[in-house]
Protein backbone atom coordinates (compact mmCIF):
# COMPACT_ATOMS: atom_id res chain seq x y z
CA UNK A 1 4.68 -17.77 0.69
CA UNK A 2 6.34 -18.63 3.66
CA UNK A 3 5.57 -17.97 7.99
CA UNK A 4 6.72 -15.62 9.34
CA UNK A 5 7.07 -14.39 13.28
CA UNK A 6 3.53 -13.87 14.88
CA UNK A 7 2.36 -11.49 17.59
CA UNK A 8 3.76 -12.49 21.26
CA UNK A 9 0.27 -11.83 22.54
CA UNK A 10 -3.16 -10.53 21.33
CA UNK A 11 -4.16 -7.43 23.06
CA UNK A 12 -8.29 -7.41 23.64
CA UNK A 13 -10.73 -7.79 20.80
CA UNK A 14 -12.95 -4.72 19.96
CA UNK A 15 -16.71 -5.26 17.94
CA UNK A 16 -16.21 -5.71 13.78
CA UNK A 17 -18.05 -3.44 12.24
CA UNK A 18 -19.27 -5.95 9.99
CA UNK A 19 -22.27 -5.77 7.72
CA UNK A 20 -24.40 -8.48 6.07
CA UNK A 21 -24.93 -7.25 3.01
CA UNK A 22 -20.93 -6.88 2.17
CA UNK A 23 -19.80 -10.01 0.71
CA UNK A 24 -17.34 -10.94 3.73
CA UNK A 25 -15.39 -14.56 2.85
CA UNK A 26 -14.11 -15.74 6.36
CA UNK A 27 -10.62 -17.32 7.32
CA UNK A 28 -8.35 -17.81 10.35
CA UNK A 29 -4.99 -16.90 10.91
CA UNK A 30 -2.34 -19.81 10.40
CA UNK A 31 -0.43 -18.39 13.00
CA UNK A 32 -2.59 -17.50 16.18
CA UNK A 33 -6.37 -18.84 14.89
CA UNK A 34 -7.72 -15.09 14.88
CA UNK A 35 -10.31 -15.07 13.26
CA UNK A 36 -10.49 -12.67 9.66
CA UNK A 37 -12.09 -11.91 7.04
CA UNK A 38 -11.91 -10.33 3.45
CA UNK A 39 -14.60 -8.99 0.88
CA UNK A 40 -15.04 -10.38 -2.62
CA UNK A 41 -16.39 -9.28 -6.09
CA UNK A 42 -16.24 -12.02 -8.68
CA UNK A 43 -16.49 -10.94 -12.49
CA UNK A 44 -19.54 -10.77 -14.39
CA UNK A 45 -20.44 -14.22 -15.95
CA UNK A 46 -18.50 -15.66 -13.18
CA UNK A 47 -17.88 -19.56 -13.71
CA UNK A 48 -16.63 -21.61 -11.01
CA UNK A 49 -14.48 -23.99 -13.84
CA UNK A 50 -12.48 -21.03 -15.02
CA UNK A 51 -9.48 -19.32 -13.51
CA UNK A 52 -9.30 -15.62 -13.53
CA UNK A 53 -6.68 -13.21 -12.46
CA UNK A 54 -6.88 -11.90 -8.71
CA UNK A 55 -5.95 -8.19 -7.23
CA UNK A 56 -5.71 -8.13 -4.14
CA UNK A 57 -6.04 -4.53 -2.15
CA UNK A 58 -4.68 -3.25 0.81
CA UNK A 59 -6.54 -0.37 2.12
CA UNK A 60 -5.20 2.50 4.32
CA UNK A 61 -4.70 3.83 7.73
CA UNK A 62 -8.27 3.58 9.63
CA UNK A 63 -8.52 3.10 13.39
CA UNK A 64 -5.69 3.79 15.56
CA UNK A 65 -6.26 2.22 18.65
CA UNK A 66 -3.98 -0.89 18.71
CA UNK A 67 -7.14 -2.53 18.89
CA UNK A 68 -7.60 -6.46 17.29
CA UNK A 69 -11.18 -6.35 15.58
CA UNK A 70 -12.86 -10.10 15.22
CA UNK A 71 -13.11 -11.02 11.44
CA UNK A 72 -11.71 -8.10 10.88
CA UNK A 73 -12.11 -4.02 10.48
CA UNK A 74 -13.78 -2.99 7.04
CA UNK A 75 -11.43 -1.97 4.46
CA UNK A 76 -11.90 1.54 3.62
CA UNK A 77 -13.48 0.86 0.16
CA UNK A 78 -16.25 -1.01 1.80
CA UNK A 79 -17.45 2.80 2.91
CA UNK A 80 -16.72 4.48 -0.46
CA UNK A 81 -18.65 2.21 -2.38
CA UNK A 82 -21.58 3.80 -0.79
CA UNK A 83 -19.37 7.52 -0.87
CA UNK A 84 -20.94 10.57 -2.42
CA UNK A 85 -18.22 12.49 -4.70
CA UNK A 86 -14.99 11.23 -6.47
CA UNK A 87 -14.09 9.01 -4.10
CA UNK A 88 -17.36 7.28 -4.58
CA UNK A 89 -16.95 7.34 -8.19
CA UNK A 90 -14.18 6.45 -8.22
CA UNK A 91 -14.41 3.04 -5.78
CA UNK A 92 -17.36 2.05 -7.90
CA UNK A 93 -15.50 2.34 -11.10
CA UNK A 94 -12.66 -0.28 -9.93
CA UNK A 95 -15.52 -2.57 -9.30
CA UNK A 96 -17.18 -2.17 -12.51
CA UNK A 97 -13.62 -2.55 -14.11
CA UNK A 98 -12.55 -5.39 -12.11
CA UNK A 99 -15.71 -6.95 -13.00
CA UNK A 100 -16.22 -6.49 -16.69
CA UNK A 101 -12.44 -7.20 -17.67
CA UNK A 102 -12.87 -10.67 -15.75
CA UNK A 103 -10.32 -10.10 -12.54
CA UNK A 104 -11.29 -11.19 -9.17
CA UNK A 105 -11.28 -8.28 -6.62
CA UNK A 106 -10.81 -8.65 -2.65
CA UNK A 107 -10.32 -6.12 -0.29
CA UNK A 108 -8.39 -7.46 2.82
CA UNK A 109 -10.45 -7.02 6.46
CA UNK A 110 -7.31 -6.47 9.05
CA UNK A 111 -6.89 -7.35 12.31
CA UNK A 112 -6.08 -4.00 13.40
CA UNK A 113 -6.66 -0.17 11.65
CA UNK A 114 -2.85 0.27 11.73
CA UNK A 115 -0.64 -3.04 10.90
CA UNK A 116 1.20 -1.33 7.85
CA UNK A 117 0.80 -5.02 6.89
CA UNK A 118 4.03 -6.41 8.75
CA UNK A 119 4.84 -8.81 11.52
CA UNK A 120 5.70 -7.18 14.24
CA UNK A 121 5.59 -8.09 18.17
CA UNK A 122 2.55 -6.13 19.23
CA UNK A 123 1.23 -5.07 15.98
CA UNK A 124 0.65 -8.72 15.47
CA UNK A 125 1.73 -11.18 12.42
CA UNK A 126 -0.11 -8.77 9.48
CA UNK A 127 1.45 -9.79 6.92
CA UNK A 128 1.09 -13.54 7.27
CA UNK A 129 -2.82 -12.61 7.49
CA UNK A 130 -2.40 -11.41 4.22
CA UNK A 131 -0.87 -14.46 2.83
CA UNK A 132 -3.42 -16.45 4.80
CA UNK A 133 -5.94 -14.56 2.81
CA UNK A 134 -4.39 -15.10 -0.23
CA UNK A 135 -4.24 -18.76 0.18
CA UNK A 136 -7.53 -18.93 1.72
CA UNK A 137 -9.06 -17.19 -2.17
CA UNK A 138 -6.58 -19.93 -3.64
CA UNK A 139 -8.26 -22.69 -2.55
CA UNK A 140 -11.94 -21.33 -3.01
CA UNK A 141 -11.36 -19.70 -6.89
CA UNK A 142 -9.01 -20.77 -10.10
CA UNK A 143 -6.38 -18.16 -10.12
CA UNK A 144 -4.20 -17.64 -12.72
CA UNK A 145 -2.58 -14.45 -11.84
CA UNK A 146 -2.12 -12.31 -8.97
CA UNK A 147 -1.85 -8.52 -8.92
CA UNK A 148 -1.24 -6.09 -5.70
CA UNK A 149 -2.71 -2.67 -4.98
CA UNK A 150 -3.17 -0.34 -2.02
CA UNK A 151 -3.91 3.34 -0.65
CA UNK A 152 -1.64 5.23 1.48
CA UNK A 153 -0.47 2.50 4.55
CA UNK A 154 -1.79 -0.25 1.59
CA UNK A 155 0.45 1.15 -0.61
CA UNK A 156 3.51 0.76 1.92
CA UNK A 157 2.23 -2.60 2.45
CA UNK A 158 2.15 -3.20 -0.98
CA UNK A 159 5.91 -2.46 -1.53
CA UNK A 160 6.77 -4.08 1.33
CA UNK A 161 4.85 -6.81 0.87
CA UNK A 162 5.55 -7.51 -3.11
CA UNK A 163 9.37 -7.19 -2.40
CA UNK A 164 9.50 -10.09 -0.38
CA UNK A 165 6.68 -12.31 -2.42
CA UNK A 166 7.68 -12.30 -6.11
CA UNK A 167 4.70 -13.86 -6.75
CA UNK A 168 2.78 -10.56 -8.34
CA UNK A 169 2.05 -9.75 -12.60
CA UNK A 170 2.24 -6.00 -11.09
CA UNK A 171 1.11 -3.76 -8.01
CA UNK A 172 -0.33 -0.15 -7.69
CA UNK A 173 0.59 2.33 -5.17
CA UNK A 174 -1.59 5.24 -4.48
CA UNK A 175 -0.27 8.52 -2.29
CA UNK A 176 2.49 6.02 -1.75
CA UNK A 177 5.16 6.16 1.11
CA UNK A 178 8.42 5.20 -0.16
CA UNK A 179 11.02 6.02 2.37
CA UNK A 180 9.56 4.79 6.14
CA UNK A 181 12.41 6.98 7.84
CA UNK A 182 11.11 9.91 6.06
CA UNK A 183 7.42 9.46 6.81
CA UNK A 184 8.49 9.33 10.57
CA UNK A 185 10.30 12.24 10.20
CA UNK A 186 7.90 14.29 8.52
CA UNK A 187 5.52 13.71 10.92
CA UNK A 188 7.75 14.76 13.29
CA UNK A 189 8.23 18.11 11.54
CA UNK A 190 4.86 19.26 11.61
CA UNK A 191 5.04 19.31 15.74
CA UNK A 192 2.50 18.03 18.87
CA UNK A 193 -0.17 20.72 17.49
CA UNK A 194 -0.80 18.06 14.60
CA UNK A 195 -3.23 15.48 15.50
CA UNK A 196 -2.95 13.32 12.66
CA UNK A 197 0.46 13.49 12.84
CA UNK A 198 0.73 12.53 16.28
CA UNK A 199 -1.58 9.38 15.78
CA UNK A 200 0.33 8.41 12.92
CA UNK A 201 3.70 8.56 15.02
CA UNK A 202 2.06 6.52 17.56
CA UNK A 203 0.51 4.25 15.56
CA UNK A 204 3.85 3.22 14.23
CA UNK A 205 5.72 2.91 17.30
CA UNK A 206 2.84 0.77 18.96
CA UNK A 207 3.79 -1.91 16.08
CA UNK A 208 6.85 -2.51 17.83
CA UNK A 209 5.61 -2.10 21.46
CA UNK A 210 6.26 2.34 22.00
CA UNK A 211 9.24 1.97 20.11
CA UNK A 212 10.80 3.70 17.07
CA UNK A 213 14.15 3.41 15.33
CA UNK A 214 16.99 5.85 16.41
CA UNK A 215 20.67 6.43 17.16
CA UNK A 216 19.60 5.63 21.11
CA UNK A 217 19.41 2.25 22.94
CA UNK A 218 19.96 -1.39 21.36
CA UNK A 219 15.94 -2.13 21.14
CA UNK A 220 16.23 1.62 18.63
CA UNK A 221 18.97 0.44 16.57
CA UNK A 222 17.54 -3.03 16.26
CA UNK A 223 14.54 -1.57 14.20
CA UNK A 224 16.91 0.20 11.67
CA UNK A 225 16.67 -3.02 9.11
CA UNK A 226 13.22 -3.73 10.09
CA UNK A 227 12.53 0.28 8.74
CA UNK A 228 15.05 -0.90 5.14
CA UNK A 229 12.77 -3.94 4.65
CA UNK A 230 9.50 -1.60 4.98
CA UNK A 231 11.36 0.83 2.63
CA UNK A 232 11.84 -1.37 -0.41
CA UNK A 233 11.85 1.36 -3.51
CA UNK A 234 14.63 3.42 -1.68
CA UNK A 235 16.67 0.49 -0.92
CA UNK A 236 16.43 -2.27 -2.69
CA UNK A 237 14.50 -1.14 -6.11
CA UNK A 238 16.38 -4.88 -7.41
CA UNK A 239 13.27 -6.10 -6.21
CA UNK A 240 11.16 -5.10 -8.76
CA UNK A 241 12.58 -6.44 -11.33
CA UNK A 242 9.89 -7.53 -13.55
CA UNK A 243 6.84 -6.36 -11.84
CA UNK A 244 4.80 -3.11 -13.26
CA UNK A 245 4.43 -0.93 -10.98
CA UNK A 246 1.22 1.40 -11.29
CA UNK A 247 2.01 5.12 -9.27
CA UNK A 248 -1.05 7.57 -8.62
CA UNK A 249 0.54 10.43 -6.57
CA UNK A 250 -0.70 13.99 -5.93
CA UNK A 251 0.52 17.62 -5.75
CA UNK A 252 -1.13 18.81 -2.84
CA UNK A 253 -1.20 15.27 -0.46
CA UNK A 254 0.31 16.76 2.77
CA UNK A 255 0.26 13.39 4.40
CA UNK A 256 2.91 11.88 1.58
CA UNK A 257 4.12 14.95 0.42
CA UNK A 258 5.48 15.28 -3.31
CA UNK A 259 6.56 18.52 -3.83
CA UNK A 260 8.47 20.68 -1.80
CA UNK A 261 5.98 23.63 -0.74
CA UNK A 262 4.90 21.24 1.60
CA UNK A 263 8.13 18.69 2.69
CA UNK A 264 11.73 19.39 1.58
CA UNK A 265 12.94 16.06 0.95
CA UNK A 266 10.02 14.37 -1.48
CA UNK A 267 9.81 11.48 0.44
CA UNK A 268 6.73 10.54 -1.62
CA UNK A 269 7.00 8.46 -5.08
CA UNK A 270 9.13 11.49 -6.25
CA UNK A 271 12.56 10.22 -4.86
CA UNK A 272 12.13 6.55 -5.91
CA UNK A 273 10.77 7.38 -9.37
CA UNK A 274 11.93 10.51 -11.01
CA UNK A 275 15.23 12.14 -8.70
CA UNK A 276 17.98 11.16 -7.14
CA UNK A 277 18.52 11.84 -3.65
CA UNK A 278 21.08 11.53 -0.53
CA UNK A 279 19.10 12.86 2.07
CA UNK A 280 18.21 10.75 4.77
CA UNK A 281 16.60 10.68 7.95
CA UNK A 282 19.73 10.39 10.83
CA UNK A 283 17.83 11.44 13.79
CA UNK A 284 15.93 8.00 13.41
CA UNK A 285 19.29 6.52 11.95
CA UNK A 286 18.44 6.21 8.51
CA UNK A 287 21.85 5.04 6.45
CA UNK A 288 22.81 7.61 4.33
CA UNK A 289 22.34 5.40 0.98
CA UNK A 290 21.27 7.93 -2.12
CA UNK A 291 17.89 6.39 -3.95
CA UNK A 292 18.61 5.31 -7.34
CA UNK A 293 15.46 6.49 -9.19
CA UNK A 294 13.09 3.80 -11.21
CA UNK A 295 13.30 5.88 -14.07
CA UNK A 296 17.26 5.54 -14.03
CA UNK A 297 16.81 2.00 -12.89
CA UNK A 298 14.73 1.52 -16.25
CA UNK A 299 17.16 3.26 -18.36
CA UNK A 300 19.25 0.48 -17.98
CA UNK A 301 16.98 -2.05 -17.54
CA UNK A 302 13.80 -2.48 -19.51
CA UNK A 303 12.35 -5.15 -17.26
CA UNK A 304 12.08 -2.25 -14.64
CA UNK A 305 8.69 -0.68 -15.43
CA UNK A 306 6.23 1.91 -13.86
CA UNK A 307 3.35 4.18 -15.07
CA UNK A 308 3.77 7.48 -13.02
CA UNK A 309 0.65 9.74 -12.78
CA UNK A 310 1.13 12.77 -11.42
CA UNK A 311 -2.12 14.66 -10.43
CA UNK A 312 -1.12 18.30 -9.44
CA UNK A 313 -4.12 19.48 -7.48
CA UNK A 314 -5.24 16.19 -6.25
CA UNK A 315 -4.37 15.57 -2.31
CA UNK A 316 -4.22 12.22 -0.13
CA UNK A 317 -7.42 10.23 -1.53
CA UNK A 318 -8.42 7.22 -2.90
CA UNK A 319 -9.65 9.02 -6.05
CA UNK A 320 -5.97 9.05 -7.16
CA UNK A 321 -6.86 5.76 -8.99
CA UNK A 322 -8.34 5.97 -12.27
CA UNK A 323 -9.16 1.90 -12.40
CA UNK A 324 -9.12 1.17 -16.08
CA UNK A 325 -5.74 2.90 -16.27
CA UNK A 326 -3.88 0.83 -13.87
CA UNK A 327 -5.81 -2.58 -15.29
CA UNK A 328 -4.60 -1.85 -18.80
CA UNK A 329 -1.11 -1.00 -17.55
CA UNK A 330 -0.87 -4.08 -16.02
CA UNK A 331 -2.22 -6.02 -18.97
CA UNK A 332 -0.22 -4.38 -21.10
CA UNK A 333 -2.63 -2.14 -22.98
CA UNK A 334 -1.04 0.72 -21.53
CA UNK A 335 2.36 1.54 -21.84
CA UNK A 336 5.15 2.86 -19.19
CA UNK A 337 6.43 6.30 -18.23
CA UNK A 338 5.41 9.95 -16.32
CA UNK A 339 1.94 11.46 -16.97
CA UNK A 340 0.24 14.63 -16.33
CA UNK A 341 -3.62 13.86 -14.84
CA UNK A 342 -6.45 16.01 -13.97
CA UNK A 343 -8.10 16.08 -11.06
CA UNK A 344 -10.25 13.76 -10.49
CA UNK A 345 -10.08 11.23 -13.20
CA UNK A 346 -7.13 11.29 -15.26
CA UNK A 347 -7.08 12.96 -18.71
CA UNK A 348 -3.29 11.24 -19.73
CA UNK A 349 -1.05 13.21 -21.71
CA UNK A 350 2.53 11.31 -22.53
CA UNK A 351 5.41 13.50 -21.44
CA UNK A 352 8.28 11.11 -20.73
CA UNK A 353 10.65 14.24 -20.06
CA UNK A 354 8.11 15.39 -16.73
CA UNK A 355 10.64 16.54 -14.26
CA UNK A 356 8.60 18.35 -11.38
């Protein structure tokens, strides 16, 4: 894992909402000495002699502000663990996996609510705090393998972030992002009434100092390959080769739309994993490049692998994840292919011909 380019400057540090009683493991960044954090959940019986396989997660989109948090802003499932409903359940049933089937869990603390896990010149160097992290576990536990998951801008990260470090036994994206032009764009369709939307926008553009990619200036342009490299699965699925990739996507998410009541172009998992597509984004100059679909990727090569659940009524939420699922995908207990799930655990059902 190598260095990459760090922030040019560190905008102000806000309060971490930090709690005692989470189980926070402290490091510093290699490139600027900010000072982070992530949360760890050993497995049952732990022994400090052994080496056990790690997962790493990236959680989603939380505060907005551009603001740098010292040691870090809580990952999302630092809340849910304490969450009434499915999402509750659901958080507390990855740690009970994780722990009883002997993987090591952490849950990255970022530097900001809205890095998308990149380096970028204002957004700061996000990505090398991940490594950082990863390292940092490394030299405390015995790792044998390392697996990759995350939740909405954790599941871009993930892509992102496992594309360029082929270092992973298999990742897990949940209401994934696939296409980064196409989440911009989308946005951008719903109009200045949408809050969300707006923030989301924003949030983006701060990463690279107000700016987004476009047709316009030099500085616009300049961000079109940055946008590729954040856009792995629709342009360079090659990537993957070799790594499992665990899909938990929803019929109703209207953040990462995957059906097309809500978005006309799928730019959810549905482009990169079941159709083929040439649309593309050309007001924020997207190339036009069609996707090659994973499931026509795999056709021709086995070593290309995904399980693909597909939960009709379920919307943008971390209860997506059915825990046990993705763990014996990944460890091969499980096999490949496109599933049916119900809302909110999933009750699988093979059906390898699912075109939706």
């Amino acid at each position: 894992m190598g260095l990459a380019t760090g922030a040019s400057q560190s905008p102000a540090a806000a309060p971490a909402p930090l709690s005692a009683s989470v189980p926070h493991v402290y490091y510093t960044s290699s490139v600027d000495g900010w000072n982070l954090s992530y949360d760890e959940w050993l497995p049952t019986n732990y022994n400090a002699s052994h080496s056990y396989p790690l997962i790493v997660y990236l959680h989603g989109q939380q505060d907005i502000s551009g603001a740098w948090y010292r040691g870090g802003l809580n990952a999302d499932i630092v809340n849910w663990l304490n969450a009434t409903g499915s999402v509750g359940i659901t958080a507390r049933a990855l740690l009970n996996a994780t722990k009883s089937m002997g993987f090591i869990l952490i849950a990255i603390n970022t530097r900001s609510g809205s890095g998308w896990y990149v380096n970028s010149p204002c957004g700061g160097p996000q990505q090398q705090d991940v490594v950082d992290a990863i390292l940092h576990e490394r030299a405390l536990r015995h790792i044998s393998k390392m697996y990759l998951f995350g939740f909405s801008m954790g599941s871009e990260g993930t892509l992102s972030f496992a594309a360029k470090y082929r270092v992973f036994s298999g990742i897990g994206v949940l209401g994934p992002v696939t296409d980064l032009f196409e989440d911009i764009a989308y946005r951008q369709s719903l109009g200045g009434s949408v809050t969300w939307a707006n923030n989301s926008i924003n949030a983006k553009a701060f990463l690279f100092c107000g700016v987004l990619p476009g047709t316009g200036n030099a500085s616009q342009r300049a961000l079109i390959p940055v946008y590729e490299n954040m856009s792995p699965l629709r342009f360079r699925p090659q990537a993957f080769a070799g790594v499992p990739i665990y899909v938990g996507a929803g019929g109703t998410d209207d953040r990462a739309p995957d059906n097309t009541a809500i978005w006309a172009y799928w730019m959810n998992a549905n482009n990169t994993f079941v159709n083929k597509t040439c649309n593309h984004a050309a007001s924020l100059g997207e190339p036009a490049k069609c996707s090659t679909p994973m499931g026509v990727v795999h056709l021709t090569n086995p070593s290309y692998t995904f399980r693909f659940l597909y939960e009709s009524k379920h919307g943008h939420d971390f209860a997506l994840l059915d825990p046990l699922d993705m763990l014996g995908f990944w460890t091969g207990a499980n096999p490949g292919g496109y599933y049916l799930g119900n809302y909110p655990f999933t009750t699988l059902t093979n059906n390898t011909s699912l075109r939706y």
